[in-house]
N, C-alpha and C. Protein backbone atom coordinates (compact mmCIF):
# COMPACT_ATOMS: atom_id res chain seq x y z
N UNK A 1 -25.64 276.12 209.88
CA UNK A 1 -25.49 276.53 211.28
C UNK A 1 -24.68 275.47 212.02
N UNK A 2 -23.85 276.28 212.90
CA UNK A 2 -23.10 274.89 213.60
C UNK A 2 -23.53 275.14 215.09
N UNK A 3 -23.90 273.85 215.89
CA UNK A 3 -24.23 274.02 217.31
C UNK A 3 -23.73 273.21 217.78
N UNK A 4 -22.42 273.77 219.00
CA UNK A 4 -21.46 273.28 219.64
C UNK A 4 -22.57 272.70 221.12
N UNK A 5 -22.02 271.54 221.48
CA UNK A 5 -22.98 270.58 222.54
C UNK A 5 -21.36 270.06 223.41
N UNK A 6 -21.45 270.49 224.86
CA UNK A 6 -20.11 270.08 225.24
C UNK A 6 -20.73 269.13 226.50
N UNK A 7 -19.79 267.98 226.78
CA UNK A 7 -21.11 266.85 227.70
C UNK A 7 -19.31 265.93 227.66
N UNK A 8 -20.05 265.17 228.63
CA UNK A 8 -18.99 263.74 228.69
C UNK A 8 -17.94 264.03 229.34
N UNK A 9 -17.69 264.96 230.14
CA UNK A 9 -15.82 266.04 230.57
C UNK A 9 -15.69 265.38 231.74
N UNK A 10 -14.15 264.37 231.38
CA UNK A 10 -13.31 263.75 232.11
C UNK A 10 -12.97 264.65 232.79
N UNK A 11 -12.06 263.90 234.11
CA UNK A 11 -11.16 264.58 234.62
C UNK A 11 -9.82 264.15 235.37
N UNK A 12 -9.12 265.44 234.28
CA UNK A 12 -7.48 264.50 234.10
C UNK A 12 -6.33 264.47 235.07
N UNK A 13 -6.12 263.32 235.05
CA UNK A 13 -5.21 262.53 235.92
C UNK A 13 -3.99 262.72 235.61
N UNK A 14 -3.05 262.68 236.44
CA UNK A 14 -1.68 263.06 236.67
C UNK A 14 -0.87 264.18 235.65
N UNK A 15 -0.09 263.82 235.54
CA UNK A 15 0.75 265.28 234.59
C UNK A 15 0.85 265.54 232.69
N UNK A 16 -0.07 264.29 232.86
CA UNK A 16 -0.20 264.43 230.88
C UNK A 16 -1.18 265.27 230.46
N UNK A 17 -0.69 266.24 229.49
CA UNK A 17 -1.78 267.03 228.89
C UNK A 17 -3.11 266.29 228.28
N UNK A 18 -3.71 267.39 228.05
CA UNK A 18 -4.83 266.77 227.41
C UNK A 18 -4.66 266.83 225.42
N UNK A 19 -5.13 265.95 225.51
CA UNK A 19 -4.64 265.86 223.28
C UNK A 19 -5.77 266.24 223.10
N UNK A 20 -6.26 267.32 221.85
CA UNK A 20 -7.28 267.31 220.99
C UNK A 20 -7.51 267.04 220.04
N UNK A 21 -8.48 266.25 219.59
CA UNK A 21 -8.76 266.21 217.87
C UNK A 21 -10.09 266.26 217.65
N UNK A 22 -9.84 266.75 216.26
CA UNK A 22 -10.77 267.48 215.35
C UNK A 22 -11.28 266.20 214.66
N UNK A 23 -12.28 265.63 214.43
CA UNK A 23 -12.58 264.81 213.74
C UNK A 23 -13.56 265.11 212.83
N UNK A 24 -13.60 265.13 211.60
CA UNK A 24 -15.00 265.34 210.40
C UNK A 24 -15.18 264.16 210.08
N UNK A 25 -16.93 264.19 210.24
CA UNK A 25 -17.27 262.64 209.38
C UNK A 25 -18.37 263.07 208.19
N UNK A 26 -18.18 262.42 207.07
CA UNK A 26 -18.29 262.85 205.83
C UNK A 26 -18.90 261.52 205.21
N UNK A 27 -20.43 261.83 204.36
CA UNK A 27 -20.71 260.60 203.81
C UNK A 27 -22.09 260.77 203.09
N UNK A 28 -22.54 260.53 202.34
CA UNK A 28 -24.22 260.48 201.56
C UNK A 28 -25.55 260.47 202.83
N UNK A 29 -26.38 261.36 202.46
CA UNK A 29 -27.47 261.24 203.09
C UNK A 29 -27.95 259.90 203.80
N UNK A 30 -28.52 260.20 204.63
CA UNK A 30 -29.15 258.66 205.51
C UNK A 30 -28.01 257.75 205.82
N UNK A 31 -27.49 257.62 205.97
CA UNK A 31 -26.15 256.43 206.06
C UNK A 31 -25.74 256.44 207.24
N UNK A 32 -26.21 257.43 208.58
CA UNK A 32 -26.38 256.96 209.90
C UNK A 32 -25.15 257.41 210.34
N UNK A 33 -24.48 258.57 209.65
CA UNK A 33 -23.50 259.44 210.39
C UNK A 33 -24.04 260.54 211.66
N UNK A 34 -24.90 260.60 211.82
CA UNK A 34 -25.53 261.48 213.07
C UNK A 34 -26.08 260.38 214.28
N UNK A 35 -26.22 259.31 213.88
CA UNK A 35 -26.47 258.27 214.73
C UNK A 35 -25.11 257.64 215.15
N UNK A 36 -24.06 257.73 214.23
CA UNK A 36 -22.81 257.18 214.89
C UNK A 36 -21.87 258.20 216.14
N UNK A 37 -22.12 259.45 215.45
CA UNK A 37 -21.73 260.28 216.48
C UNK A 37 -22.54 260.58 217.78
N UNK A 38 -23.76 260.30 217.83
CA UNK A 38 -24.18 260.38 218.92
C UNK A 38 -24.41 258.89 219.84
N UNK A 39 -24.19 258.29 218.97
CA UNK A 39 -23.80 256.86 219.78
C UNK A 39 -22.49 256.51 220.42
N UNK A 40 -21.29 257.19 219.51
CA UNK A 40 -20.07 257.44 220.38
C UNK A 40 -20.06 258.36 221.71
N UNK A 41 -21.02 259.96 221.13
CA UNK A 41 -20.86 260.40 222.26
C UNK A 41 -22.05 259.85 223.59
N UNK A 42 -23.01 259.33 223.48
CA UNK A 42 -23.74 259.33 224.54
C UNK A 42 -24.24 257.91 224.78
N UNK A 43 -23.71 256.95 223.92
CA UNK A 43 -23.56 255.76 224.04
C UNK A 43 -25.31 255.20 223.17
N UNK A 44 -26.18 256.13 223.29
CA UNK A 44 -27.41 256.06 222.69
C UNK A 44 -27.71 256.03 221.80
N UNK A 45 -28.56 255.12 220.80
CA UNK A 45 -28.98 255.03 219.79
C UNK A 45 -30.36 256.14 219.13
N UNK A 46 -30.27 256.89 218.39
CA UNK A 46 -31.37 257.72 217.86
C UNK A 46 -31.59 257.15 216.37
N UNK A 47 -32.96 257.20 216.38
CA UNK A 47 -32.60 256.99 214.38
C UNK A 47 -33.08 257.74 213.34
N UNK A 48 -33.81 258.92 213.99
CA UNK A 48 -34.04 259.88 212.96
C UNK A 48 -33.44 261.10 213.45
N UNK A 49 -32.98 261.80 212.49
CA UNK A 49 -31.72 263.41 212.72
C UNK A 49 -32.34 264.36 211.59
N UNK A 50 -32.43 265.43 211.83
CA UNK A 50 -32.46 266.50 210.77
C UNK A 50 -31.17 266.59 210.12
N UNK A 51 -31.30 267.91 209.06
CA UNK A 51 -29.77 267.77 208.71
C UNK A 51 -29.52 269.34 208.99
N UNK A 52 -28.78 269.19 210.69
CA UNK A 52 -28.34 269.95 210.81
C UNK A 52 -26.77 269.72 210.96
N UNK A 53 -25.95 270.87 210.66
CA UNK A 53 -24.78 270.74 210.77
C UNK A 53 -24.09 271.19 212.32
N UNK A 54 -23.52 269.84 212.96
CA UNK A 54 -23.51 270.35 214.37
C UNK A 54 -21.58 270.13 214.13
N UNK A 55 -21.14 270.62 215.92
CA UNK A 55 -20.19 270.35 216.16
C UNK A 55 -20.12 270.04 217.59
N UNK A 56 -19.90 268.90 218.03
CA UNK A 56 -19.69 268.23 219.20
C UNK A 56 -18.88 268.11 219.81
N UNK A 57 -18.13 268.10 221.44
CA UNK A 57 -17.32 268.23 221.67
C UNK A 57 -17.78 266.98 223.55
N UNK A 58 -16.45 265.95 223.50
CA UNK A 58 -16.49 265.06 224.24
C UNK A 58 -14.70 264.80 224.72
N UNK A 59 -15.01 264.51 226.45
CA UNK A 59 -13.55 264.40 226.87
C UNK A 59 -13.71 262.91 227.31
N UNK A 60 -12.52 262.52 226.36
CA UNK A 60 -12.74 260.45 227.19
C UNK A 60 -11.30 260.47 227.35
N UNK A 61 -11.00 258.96 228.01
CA UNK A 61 -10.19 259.02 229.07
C UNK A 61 -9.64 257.87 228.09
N UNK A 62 -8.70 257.79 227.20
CA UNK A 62 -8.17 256.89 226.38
C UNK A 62 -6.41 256.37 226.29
N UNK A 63 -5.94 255.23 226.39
CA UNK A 63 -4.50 254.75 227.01
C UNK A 63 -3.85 255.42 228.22
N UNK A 64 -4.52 255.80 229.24
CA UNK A 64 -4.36 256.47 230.47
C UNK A 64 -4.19 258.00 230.04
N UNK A 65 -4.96 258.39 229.25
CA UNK A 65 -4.75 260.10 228.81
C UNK A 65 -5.91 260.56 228.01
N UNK A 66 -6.33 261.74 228.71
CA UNK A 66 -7.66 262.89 228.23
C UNK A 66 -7.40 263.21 226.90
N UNK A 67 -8.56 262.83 226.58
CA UNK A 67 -8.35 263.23 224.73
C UNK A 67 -9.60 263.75 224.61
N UNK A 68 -9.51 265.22 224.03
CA UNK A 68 -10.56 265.82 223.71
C UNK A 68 -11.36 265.70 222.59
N UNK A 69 -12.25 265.17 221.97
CA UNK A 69 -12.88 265.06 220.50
C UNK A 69 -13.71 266.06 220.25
N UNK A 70 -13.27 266.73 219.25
CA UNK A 70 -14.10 267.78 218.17
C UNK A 70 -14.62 267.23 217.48
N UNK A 71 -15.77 266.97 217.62
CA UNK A 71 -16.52 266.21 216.01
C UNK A 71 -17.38 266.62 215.49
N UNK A 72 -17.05 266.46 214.09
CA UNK A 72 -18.09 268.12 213.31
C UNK A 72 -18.63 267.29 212.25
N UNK A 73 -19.97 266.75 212.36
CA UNK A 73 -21.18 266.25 211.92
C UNK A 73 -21.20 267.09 210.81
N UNK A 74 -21.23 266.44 209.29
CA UNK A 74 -21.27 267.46 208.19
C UNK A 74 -22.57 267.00 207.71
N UNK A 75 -23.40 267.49 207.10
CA UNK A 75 -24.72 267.09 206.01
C UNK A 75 -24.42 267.18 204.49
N UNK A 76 -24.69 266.14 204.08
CA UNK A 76 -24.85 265.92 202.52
C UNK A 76 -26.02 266.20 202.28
N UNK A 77 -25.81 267.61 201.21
CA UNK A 77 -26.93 268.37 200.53
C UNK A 77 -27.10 267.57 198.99
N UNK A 78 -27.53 268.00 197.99
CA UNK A 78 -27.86 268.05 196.78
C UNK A 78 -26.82 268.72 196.46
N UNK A 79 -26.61 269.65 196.14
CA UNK A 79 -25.93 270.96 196.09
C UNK A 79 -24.38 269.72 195.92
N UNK A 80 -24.20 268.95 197.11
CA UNK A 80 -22.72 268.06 196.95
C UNK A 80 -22.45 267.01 195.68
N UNK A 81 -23.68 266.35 195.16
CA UNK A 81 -24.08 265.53 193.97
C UNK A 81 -23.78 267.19 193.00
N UNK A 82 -23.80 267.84 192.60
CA UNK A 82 -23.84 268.39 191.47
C UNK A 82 -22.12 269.54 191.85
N UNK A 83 -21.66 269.96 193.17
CA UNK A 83 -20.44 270.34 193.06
C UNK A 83 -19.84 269.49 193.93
N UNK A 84 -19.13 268.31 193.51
CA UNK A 84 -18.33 267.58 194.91
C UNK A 84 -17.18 267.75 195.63
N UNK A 85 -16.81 268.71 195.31
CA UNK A 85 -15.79 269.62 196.10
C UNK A 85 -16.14 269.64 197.04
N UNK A 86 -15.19 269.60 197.93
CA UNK A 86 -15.30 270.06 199.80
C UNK A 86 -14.97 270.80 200.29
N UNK A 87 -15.84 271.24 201.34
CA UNK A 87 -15.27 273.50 202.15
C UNK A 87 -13.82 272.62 202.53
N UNK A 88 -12.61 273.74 202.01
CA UNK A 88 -11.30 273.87 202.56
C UNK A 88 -11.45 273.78 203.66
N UNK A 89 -12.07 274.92 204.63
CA UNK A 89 -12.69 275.04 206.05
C UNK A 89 -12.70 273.69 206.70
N UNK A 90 -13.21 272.81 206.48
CA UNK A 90 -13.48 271.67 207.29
C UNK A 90 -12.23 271.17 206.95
N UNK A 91 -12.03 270.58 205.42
CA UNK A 91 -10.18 269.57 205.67
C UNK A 91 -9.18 270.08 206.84
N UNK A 92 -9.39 271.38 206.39
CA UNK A 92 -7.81 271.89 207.05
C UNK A 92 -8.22 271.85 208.50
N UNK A 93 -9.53 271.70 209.30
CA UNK A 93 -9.79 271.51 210.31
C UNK A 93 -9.43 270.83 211.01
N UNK A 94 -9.89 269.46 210.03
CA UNK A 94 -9.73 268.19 210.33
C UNK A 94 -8.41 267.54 210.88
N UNK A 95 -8.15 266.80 212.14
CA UNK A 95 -6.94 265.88 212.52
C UNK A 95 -7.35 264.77 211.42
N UNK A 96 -8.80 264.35 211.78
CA UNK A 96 -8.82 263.17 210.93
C UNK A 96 -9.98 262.90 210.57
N UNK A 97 -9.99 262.32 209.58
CA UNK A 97 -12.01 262.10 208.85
C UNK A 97 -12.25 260.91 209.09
N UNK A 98 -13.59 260.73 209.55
CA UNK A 98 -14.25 259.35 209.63
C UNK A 98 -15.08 259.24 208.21
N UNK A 99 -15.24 258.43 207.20
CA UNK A 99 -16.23 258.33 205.88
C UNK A 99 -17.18 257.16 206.05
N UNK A 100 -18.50 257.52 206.02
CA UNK A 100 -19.49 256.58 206.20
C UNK A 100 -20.32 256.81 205.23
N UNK A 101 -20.77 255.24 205.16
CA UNK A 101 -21.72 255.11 203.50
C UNK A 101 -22.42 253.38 204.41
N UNK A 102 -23.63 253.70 203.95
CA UNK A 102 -24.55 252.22 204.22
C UNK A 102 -24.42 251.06 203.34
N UNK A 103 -23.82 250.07 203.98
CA UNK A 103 -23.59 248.67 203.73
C UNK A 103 -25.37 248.00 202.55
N UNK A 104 -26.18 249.53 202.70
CA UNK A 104 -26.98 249.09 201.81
C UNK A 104 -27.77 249.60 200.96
N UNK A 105 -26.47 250.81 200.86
CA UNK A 105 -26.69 251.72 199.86
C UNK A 105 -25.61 251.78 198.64
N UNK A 106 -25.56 251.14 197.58
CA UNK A 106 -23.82 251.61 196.61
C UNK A 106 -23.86 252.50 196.38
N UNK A 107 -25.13 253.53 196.25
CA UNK A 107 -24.62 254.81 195.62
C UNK A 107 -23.73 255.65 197.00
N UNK A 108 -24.13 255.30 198.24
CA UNK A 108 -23.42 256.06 199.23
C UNK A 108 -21.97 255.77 199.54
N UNK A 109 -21.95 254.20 198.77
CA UNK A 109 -20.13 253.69 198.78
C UNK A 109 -19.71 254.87 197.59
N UNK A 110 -20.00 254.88 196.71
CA UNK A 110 -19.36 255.59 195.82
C UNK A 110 -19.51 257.41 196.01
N UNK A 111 -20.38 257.60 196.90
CA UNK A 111 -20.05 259.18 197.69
C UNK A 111 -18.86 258.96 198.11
N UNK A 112 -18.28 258.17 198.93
CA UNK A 112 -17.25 257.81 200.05
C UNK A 112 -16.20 257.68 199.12
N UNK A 113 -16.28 256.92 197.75
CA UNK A 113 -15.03 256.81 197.05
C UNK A 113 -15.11 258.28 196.26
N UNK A 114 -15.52 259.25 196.13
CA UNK A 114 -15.78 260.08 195.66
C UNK A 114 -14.87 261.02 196.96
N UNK A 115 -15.38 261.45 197.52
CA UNK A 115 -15.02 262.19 198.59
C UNK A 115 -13.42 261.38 199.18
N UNK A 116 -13.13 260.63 199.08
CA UNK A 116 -11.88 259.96 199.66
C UNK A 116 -10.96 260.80 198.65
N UNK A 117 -11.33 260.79 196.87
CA UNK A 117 -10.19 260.78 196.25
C UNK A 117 -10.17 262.55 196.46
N UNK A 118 -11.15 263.39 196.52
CA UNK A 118 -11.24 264.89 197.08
C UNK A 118 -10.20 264.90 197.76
N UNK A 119 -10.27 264.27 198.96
CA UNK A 119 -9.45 264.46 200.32
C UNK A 119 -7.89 264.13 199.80
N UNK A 120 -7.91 263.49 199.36
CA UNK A 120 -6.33 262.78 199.13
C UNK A 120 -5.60 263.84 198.14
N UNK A 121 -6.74 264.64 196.78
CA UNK A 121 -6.48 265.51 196.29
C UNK A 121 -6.21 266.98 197.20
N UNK A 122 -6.78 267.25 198.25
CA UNK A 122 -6.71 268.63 198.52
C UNK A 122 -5.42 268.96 199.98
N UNK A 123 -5.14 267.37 200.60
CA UNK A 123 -4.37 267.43 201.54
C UNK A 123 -3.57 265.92 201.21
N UNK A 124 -2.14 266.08 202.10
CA UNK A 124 -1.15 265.18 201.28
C UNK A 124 -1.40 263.80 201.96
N UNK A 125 -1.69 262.58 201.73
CA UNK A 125 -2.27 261.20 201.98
C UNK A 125 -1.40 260.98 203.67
N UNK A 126 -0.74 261.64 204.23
CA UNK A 126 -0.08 260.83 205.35
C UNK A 126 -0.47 262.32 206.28
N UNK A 127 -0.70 263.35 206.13
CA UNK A 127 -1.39 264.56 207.43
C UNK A 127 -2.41 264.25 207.43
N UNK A 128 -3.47 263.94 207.00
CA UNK A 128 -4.96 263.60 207.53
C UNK A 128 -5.55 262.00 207.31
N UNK A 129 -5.50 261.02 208.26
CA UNK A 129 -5.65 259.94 208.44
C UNK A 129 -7.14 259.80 208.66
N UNK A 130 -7.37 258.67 207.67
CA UNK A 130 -9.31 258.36 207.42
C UNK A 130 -9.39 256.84 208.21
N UNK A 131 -10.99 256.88 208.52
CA UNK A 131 -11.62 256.07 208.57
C UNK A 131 -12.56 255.65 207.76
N UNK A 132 -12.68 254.67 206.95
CA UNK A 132 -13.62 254.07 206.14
C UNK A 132 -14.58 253.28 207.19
N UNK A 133 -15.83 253.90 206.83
CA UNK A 133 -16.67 252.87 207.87
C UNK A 133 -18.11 252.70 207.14
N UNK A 134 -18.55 251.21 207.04
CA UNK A 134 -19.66 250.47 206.01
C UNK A 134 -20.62 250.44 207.63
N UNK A 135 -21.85 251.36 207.48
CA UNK A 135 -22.47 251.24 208.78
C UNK A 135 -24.17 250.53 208.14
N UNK A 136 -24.90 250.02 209.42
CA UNK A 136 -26.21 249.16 209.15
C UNK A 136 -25.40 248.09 208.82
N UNK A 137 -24.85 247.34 209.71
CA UNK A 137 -24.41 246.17 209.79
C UNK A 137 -25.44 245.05 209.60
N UNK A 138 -26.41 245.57 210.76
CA UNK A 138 -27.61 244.86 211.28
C UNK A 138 -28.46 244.37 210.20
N UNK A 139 -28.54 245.62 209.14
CA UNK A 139 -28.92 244.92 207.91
C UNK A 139 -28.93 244.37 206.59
N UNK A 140 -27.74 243.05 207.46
CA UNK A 140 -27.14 242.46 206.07
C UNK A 140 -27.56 242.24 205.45
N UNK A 141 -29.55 241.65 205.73
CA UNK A 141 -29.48 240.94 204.27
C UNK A 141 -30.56 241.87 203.11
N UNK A 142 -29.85 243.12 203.52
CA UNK A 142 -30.66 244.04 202.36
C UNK A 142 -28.72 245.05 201.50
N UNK A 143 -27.32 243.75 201.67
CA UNK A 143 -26.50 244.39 202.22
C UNK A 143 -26.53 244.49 200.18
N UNK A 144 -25.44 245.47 199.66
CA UNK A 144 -25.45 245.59 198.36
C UNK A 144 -23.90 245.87 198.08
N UNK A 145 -23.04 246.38 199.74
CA UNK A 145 -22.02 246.31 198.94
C UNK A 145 -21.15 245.46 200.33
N UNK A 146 -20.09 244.51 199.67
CA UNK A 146 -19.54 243.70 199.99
C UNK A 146 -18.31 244.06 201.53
N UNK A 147 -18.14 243.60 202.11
CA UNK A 147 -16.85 243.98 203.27
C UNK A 147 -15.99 244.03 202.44
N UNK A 148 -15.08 243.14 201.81
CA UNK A 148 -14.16 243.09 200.56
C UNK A 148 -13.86 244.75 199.98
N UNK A 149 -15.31 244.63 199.30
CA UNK A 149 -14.77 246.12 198.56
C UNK A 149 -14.63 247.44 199.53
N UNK A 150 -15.40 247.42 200.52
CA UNK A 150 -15.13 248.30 201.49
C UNK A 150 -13.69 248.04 202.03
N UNK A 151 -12.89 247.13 202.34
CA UNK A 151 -11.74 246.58 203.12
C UNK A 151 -11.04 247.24 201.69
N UNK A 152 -11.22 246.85 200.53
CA UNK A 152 -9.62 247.04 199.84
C UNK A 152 -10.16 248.32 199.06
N UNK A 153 -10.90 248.92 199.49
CA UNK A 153 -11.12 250.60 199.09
C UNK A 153 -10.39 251.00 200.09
N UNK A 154 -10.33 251.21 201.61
CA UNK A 154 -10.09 251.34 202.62
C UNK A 154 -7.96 251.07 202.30
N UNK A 155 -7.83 249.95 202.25
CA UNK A 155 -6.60 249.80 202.16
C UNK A 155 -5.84 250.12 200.65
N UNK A 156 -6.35 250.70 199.48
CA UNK A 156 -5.98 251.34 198.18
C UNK A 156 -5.61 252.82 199.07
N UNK A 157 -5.95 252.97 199.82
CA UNK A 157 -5.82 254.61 200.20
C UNK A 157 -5.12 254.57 201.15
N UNK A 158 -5.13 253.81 202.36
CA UNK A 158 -4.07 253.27 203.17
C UNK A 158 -4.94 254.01 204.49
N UNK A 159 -6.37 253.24 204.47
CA UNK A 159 -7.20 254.09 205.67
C UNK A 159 -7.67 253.23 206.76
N UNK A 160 -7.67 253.06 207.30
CA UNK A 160 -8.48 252.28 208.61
C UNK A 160 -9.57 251.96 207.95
N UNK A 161 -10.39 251.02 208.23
CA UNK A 161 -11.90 250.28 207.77
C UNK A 161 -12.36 249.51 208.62
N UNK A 162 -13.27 249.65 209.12
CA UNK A 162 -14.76 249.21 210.05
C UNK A 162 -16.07 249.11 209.31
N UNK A 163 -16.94 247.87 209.79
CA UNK A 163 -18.15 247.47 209.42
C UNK A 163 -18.73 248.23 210.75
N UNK A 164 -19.74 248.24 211.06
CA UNK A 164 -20.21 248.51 212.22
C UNK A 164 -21.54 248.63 211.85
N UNK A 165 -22.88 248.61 213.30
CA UNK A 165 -23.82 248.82 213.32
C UNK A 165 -24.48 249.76 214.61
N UNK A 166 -24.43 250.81 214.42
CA UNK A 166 -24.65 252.53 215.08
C UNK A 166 -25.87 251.89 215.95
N UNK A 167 -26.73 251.34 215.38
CA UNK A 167 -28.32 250.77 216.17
C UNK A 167 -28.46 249.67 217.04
N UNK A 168 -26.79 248.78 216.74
CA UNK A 168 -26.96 248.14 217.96
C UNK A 168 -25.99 247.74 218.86
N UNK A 169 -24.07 248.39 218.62
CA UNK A 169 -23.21 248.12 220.04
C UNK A 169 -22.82 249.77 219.69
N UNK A 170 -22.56 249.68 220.88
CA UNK A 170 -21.88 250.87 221.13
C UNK A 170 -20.26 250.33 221.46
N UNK A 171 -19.87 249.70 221.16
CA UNK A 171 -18.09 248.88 221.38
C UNK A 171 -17.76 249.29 219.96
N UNK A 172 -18.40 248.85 218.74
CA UNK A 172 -18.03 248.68 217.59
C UNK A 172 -17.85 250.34 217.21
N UNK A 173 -18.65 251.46 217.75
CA UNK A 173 -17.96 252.35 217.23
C UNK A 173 -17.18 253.25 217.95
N UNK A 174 -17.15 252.45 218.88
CA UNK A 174 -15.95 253.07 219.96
C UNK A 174 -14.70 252.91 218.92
N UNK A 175 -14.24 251.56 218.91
CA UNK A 175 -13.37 251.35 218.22
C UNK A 175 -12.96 251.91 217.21
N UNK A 176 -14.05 252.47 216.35
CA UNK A 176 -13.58 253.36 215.32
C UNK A 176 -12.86 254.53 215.66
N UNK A 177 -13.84 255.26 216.78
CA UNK A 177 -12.78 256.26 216.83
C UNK A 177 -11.29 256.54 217.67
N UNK A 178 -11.47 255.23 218.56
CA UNK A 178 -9.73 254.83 219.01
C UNK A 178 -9.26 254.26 218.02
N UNK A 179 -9.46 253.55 216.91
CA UNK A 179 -8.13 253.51 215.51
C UNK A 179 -8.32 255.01 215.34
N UNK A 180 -8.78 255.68 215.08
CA UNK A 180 -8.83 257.38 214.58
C UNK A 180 -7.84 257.81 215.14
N UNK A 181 -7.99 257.70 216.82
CA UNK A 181 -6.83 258.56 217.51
C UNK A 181 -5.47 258.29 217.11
N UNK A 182 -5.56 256.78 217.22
CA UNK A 182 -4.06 256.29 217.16
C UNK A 182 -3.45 256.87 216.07
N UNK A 183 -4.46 256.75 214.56
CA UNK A 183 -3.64 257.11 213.15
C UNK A 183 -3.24 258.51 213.80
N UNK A 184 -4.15 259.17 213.87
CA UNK A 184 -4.25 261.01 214.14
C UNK A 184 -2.25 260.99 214.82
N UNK A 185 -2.17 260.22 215.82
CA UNK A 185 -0.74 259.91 216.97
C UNK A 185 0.29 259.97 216.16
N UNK A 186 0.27 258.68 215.60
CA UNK A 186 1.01 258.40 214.53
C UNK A 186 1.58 259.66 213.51
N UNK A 187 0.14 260.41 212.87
CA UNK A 187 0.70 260.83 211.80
C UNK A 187 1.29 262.32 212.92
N UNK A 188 1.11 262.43 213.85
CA UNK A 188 1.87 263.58 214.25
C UNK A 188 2.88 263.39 214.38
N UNK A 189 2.98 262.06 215.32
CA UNK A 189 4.68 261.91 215.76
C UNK A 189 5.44 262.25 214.34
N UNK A 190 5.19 261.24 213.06
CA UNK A 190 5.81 261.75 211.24
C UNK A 190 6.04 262.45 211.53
N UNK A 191 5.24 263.67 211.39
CA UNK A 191 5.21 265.21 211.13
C UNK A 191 6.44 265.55 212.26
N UNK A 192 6.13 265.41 213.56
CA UNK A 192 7.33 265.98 214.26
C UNK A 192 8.77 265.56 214.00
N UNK A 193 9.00 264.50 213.48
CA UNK A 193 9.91 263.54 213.61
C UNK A 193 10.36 264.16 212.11
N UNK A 194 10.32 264.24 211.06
CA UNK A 194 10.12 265.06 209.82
C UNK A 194 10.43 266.34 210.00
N UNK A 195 9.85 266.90 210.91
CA UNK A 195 10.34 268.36 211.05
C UNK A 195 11.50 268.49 212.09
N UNK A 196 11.63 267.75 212.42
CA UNK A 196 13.38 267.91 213.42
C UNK A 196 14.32 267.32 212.25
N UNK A 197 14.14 266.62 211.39
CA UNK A 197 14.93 266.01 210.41
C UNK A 197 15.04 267.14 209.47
N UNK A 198 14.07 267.77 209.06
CA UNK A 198 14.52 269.08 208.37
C UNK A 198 15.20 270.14 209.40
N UNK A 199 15.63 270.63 210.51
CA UNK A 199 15.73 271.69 211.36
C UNK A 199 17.35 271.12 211.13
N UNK A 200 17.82 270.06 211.26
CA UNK A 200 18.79 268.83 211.27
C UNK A 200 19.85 269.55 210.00
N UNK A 201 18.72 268.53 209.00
CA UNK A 201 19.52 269.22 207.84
C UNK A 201 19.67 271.04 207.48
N UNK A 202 19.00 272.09 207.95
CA UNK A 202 19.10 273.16 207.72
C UNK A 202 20.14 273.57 208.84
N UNK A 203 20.89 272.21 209.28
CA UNK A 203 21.93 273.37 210.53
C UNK A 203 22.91 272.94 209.90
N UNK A 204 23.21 271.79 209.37
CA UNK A 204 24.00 271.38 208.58
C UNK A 204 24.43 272.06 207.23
N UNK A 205 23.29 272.23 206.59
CA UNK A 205 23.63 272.71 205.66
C UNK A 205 24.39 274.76 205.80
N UNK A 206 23.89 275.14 206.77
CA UNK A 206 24.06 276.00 207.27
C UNK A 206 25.81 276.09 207.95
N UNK A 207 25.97 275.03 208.44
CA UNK A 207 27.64 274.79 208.71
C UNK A 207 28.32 274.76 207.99
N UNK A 208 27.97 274.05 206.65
CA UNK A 208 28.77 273.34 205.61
C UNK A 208 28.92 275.00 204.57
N UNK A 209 27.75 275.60 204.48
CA UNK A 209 27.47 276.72 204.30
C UNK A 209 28.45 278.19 204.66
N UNK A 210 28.50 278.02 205.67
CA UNK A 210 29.51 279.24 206.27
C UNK A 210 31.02 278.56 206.28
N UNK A 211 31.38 277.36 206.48
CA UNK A 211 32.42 276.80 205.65
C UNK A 211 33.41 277.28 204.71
N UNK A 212 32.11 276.93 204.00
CA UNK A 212 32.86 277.10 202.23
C UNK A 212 32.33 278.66 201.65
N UNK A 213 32.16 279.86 202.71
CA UNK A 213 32.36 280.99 203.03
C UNK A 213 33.40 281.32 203.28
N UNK A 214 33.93 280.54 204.33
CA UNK A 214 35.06 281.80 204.85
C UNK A 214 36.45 281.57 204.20
């Protein structure tokens, strides 16, 4: 079931549209992905969540411009350990994925490296821009997997990476999801900038074309 919750609605200033993105965050049971999203959106810490599958929706006011966030809270079933494939539905949704796994869990790092190489398999590495994020900061010293390997997992794939702790700033995962936006920026401008470069060459070739026609 998905249950849309709409809360937080800026209101926008001068003549810039408003940007939307879709954000999916994706990661092993318990690992405090329902606590990060609701700590982004409401600044509040919760620490127990069912596993329901929600979709959230928040307007913040980011580099002087309304940016709308879609964020669609996924649950890791059982059912994902035995088929690890991911609903098409959500990638192709997705502007951009946030991946979270507990700094003190390895089996949930290796959901995350699991699910990263999915993603990279089912959509092309530069249209959907990730966040790697090692959350339960707070409890380092039960920590099992290293910043290091989180940092150069993160940069083997060419993804943003954050430590953070959901239970106790609310700055640290702000930040995550303003690197999100920016990649999300980035990989559009590519895409646009890419697709005028093809429109480019198809007029050209199209000249050169009727040319060596007539």
């Amino acid at each position: 079931m998905v249950v849309e919750v709409r809360g937080g609605v800026g209101v926008m200033e001068g003549n810039q549209p408003r940007v939307e993105v879709n954000v999916l965050l994706l990661g092993a049971h318990s690992v405090g992905k329902s606590a990060l999203t609701v700590r982004f959106l409401t600044r509040r810490f919760i620490g127990e969540y069912g596993d329901i599958e929600s979709v959230y929706s928040r307007v913040d006011r980011m580099d002087g411009q309304d940016v709308c966030f879609n964020v669609w809270d996924s649950p890791y079933t059982q059912d994902s350990e035995r088929s690890p494939a991911l609903p098409d539905k959500q990638l192709q949704w997705a502007d951009g994925i946030v991946l979270v796994y507990s700094i003190c869990d390895r089996r949930s790092f290796h959901v995350v490296r699991q699910q990263l190489q999915l993603i990279r398999r089912s959509r092309k590495p530069s249209s959907v821009p990730v966040v790697v994020v090692g959350n339960k900061r707070d409890l380092h010293c039960h920590r099992s997997v290293s910043s290091e390997e989180g940092r150069l997992l993160a940069l083997s794939q060419h993804c943003g990476f954050f430590e953070v702790s959901a239970a106790e700033t609310y700055e640290d995962v702000l930040l995550v999801f303003q690197r999100l936006v920016h990649l999300i920026r980035e990989s559009r401008a590519l895409r646009k900038s890419s697709a005028g470069v093809r429109r480019i060459v198809r007029s050209v070739s199209a000249v050169f074309g009727k040319k060596r026609g007539e």
